[in-house]
PDB file of N, CA and C in Angstrom:
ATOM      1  N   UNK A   1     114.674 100.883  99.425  1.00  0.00           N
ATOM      2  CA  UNK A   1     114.744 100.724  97.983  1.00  0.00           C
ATOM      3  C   UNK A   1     113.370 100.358  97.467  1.00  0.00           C
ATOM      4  N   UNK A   2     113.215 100.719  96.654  1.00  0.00           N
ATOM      5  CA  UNK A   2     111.691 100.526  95.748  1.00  0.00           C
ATOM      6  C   UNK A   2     111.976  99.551  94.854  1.00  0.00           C
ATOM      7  N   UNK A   3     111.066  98.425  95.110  1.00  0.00           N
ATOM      8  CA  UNK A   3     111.351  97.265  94.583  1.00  0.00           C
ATOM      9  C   UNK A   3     111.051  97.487  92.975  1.00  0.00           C
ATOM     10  N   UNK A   4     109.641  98.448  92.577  1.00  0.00           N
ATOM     11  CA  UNK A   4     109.562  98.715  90.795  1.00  0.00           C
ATOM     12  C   UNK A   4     111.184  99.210  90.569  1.00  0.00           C
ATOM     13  N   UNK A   5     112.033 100.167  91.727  1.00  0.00           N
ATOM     14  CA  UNK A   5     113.230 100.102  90.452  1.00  0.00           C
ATOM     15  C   UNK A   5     114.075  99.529  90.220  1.00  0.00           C
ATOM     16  N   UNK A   6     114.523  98.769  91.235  1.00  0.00           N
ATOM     17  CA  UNK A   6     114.913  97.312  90.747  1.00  0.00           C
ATOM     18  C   UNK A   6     114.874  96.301  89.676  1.00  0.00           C
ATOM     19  N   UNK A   7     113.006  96.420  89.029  1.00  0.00           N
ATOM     20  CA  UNK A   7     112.851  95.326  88.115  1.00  0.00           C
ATOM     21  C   UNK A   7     112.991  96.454  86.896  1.00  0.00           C
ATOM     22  N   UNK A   8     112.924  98.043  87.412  1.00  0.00           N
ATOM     23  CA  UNK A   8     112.853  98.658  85.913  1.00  0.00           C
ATOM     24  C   UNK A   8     114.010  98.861  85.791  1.00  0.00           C
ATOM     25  N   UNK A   9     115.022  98.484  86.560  1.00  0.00           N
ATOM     26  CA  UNK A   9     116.755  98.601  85.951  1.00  0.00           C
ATOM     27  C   UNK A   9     117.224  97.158  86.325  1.00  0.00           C
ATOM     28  N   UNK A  10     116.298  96.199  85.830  1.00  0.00           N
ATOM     29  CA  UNK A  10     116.989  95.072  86.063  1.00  0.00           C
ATOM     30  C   UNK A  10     117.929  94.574  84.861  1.00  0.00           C
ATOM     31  N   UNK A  11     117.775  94.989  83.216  1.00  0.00           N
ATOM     32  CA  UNK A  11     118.810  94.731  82.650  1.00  0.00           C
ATOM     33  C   UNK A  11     119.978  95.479  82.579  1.00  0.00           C
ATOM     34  N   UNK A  12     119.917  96.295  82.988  1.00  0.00           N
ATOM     35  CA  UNK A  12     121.081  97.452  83.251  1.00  0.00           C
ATOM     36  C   UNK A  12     121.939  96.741  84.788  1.00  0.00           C
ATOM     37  N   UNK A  13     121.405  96.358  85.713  1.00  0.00           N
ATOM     38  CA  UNK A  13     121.733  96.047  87.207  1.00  0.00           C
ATOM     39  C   UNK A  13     122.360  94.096  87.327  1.00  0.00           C
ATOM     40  N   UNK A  14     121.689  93.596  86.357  1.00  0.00           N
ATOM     41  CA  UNK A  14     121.937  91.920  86.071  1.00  0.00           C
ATOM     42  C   UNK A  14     123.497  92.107  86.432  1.00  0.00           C
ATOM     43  N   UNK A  15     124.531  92.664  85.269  1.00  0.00           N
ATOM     44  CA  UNK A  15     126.048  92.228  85.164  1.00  0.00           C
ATOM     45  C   UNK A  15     126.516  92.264  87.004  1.00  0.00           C
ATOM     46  N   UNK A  16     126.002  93.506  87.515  1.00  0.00           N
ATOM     47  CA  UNK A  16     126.057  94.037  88.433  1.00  0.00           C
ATOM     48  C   UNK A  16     126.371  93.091  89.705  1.00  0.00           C
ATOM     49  N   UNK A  17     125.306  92.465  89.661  1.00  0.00           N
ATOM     50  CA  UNK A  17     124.685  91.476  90.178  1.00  0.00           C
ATOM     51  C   UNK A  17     125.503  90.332  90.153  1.00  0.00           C
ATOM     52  N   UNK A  18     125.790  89.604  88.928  1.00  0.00           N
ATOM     53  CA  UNK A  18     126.547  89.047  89.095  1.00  0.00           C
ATOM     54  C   UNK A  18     128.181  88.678  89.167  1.00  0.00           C
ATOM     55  N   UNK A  19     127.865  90.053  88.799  1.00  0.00           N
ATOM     56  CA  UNK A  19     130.011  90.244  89.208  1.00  0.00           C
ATOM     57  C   UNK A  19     129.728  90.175  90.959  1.00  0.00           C
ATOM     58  N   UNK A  20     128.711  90.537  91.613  1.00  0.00           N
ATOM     59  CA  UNK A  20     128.691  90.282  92.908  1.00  0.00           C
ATOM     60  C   UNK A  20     128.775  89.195  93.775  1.00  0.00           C
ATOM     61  N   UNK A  21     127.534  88.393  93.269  1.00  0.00           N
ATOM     62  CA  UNK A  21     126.710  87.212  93.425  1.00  0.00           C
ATOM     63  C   UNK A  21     127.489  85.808  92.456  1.00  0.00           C
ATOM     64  N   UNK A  22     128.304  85.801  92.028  1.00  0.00           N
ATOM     65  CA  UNK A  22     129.020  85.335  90.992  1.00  0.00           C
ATOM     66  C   UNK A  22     128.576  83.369  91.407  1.00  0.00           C
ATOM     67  N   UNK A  23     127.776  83.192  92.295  1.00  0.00           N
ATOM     68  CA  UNK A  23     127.469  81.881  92.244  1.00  0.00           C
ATOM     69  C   UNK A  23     126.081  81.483  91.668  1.00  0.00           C
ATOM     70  N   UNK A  24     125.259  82.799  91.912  1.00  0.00           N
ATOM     71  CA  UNK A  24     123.967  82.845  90.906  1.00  0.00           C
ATOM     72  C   UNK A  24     124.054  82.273  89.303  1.00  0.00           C
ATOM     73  N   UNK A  25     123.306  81.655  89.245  1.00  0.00           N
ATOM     74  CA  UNK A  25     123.503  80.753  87.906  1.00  0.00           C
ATOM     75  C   UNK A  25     122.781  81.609  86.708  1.00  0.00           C
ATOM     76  N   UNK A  26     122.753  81.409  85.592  1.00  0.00           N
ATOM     77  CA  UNK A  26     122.340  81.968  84.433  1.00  0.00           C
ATOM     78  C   UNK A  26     120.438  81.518  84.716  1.00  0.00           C
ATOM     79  N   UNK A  27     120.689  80.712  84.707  1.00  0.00           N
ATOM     80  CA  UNK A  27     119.196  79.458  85.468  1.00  0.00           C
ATOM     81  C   UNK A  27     118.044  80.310  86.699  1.00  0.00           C
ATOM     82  N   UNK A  28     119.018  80.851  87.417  1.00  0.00           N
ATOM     83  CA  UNK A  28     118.812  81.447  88.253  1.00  0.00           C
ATOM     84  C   UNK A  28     118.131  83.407  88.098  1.00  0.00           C
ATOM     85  N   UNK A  29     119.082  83.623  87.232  1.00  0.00           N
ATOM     86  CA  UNK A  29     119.096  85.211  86.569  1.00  0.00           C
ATOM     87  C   UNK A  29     117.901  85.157  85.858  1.00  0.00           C
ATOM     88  N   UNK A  30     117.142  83.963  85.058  1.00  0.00           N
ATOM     89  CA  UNK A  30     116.231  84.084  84.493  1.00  0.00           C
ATOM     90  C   UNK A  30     115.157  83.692  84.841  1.00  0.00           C
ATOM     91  N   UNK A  31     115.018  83.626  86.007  1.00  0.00           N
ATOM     92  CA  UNK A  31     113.567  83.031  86.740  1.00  0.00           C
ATOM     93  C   UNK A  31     113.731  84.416  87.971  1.00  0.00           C
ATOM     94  N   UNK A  32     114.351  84.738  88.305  1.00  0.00           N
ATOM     95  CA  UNK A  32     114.770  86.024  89.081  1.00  0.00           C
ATOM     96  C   UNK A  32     113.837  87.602  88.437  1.00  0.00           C
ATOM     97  N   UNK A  33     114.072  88.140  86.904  1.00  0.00           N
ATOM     98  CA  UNK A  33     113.217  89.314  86.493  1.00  0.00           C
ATOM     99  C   UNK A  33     113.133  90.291  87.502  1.00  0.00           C
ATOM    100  N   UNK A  34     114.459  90.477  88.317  1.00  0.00           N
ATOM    101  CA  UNK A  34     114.613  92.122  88.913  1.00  0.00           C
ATOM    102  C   UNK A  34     113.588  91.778  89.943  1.00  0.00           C
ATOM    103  N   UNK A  35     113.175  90.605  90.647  1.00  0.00           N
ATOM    104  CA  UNK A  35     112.274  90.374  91.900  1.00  0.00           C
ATOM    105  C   UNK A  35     113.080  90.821  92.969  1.00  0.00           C
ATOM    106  N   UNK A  36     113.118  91.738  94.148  1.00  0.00           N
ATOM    107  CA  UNK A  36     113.585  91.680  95.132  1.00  0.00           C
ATOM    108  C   UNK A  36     113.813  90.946  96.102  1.00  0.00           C
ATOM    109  N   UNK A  37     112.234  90.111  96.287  1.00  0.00           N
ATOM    110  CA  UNK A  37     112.068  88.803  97.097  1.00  0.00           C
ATOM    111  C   UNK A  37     113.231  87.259  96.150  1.00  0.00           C
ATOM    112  N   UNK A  38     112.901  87.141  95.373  1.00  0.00           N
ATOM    113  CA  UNK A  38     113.361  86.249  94.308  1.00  0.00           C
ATOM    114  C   UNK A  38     115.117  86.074  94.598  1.00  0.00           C
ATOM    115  N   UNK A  39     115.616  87.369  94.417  1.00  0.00           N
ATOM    116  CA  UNK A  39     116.981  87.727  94.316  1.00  0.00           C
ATOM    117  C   UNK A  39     117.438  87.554  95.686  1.00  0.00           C
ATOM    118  N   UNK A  40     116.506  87.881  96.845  1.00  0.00           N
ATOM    119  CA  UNK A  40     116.863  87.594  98.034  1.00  0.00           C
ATOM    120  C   UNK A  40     116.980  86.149  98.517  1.00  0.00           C
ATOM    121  N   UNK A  41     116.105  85.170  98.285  1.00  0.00           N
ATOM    122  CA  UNK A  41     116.343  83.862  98.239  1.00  0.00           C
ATOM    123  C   UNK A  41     117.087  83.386  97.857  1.00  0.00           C
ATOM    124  N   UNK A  42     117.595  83.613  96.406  1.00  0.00           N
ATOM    125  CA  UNK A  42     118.545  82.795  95.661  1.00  0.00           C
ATOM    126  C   UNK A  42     119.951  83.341  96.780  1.00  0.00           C
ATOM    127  N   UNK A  43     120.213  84.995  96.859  1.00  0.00           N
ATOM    128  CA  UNK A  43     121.460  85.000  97.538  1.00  0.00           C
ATOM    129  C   UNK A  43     121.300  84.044  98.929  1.00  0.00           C
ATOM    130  N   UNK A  44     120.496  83.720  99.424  1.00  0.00           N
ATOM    131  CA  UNK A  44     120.146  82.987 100.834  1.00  0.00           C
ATOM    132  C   UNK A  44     120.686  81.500 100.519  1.00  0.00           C
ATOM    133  N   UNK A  45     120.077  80.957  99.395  1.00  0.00           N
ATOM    134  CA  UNK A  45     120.084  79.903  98.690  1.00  0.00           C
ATOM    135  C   UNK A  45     121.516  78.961  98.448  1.00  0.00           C
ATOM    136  N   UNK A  46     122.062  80.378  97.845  1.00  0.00           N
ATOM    137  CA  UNK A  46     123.357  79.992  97.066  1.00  0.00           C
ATOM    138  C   UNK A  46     124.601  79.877  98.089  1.00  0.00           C
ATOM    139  N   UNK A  47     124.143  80.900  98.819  1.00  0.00           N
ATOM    140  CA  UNK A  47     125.528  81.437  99.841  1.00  0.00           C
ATOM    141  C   UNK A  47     125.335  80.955 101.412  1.00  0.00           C
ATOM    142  N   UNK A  48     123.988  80.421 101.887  1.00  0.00           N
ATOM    143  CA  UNK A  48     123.499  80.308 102.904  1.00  0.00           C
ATOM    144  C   UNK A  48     123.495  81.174 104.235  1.00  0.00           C
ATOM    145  N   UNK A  49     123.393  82.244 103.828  1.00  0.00           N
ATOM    146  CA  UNK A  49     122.990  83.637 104.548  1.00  0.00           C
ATOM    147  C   UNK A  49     121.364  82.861 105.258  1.00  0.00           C
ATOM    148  N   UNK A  50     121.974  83.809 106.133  1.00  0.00           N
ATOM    149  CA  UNK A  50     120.477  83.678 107.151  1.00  0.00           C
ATOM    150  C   UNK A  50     119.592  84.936 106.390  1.00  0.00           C
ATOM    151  N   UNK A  51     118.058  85.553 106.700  1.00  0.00           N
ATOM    152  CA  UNK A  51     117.492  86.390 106.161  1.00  0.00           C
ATOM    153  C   UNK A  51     118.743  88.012 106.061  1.00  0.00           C
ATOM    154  N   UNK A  52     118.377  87.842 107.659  1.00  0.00           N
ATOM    155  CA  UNK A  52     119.200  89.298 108.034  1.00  0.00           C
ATOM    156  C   UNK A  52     120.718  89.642 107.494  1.00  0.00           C
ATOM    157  N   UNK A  53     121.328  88.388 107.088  1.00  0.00           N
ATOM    158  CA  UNK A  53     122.977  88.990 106.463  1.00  0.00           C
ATOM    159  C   UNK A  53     122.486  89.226 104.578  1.00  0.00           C
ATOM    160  N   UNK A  54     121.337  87.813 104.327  1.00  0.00           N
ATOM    161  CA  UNK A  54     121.094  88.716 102.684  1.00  0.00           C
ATOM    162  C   UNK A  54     120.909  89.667 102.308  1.00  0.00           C
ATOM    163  N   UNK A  55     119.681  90.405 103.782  1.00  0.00           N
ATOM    164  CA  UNK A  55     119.120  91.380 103.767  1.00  0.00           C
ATOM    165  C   UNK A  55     120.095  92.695 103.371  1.00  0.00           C
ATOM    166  N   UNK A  56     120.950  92.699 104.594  1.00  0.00           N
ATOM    167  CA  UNK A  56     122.032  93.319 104.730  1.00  0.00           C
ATOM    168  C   UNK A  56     122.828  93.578 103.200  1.00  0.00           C
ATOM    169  N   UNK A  57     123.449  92.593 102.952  1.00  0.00           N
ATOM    170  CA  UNK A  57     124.127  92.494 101.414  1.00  0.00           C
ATOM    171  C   UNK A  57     123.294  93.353 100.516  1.00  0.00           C
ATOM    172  N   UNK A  58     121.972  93.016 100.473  1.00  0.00           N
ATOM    173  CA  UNK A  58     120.978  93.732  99.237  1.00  0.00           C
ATOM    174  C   UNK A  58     121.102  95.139  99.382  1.00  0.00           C
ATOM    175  N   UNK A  59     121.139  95.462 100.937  1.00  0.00           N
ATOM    176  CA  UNK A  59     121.178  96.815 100.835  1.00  0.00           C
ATOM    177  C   UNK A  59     122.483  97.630 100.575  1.00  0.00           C
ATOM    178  N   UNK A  60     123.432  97.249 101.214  1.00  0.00           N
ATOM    179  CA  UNK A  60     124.679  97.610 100.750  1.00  0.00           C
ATOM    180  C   UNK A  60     124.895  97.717  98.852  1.00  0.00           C
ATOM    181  N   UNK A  61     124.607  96.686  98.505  1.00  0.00           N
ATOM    182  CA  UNK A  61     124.350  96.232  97.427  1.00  0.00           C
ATOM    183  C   UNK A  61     123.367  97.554  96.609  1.00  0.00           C
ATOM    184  N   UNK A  62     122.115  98.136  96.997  1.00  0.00           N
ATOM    185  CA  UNK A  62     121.254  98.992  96.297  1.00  0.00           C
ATOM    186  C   UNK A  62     122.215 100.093  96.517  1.00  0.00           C
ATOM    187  N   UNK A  63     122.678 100.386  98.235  1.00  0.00           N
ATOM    188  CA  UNK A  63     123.696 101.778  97.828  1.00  0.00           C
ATOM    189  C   UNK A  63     124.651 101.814  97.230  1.00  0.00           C
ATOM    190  N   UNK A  64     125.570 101.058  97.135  1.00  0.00           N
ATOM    191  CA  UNK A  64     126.428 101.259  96.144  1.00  0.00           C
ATOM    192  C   UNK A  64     126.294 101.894  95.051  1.00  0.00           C
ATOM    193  N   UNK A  65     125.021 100.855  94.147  1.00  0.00           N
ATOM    194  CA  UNK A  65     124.156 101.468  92.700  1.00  0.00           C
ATOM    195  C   UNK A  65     123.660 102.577  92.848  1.00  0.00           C
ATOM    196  N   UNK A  66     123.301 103.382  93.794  1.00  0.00           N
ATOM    197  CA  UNK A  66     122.331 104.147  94.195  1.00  0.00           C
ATOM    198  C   UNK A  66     120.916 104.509  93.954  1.00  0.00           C
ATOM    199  N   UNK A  67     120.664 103.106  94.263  1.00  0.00           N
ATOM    200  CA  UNK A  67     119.137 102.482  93.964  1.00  0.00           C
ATOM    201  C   UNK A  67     118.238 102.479  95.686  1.00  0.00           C
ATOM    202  N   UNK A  68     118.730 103.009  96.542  1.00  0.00           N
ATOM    203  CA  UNK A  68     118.039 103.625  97.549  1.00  0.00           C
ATOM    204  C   UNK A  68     116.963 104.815  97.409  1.00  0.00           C
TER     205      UNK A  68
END
C-alpha cells in the first residue's frame, strides 16, 4: 500500500477506520492525518497487538478498501 494514498483518502477512509478500530478515540483520529506509521501505533496502542498482528490487520484492512 502506498502510504500518499492513505493520507490522500484519509477523509473518505476515517469512518472506515473507525467502524473498525472503534476504540481509536476522536483525540486519536486527529493527531493520526492518514499517517500509516501513526495509525499503526495507535492500533498497537489501543488493542495491544504486537507489530506483526497490527501489521497484519492494516493490511487486510487496505484490501478490503482496495487501497493495495
Amino acid at each position: 500500500m502506498n502510504k500518499d494514498t492513505l493520507k490522500g483518502q484519509w477523509q473518505q477512509l476515517k469512518g472506515k477506520v473507525k467502524q473498525k478500530w472503534g476504540e481509536l478515540t476522536d483525540d486519536d483520529f486527529s493527531k493520526l492525518d492518514g499517517s500509516h506509521d501513526e495509525l499503526l501505533g495507535k492500533i498497537r496502542e489501543r488493542y495491544g497487538y504486537d507489530k506483526e498482528r497490527a501489521e497484519k490487520e492494516l493490511k487486510s484492512f487496505y484490501k478490503e478498501n482496495d487501497l493495495e
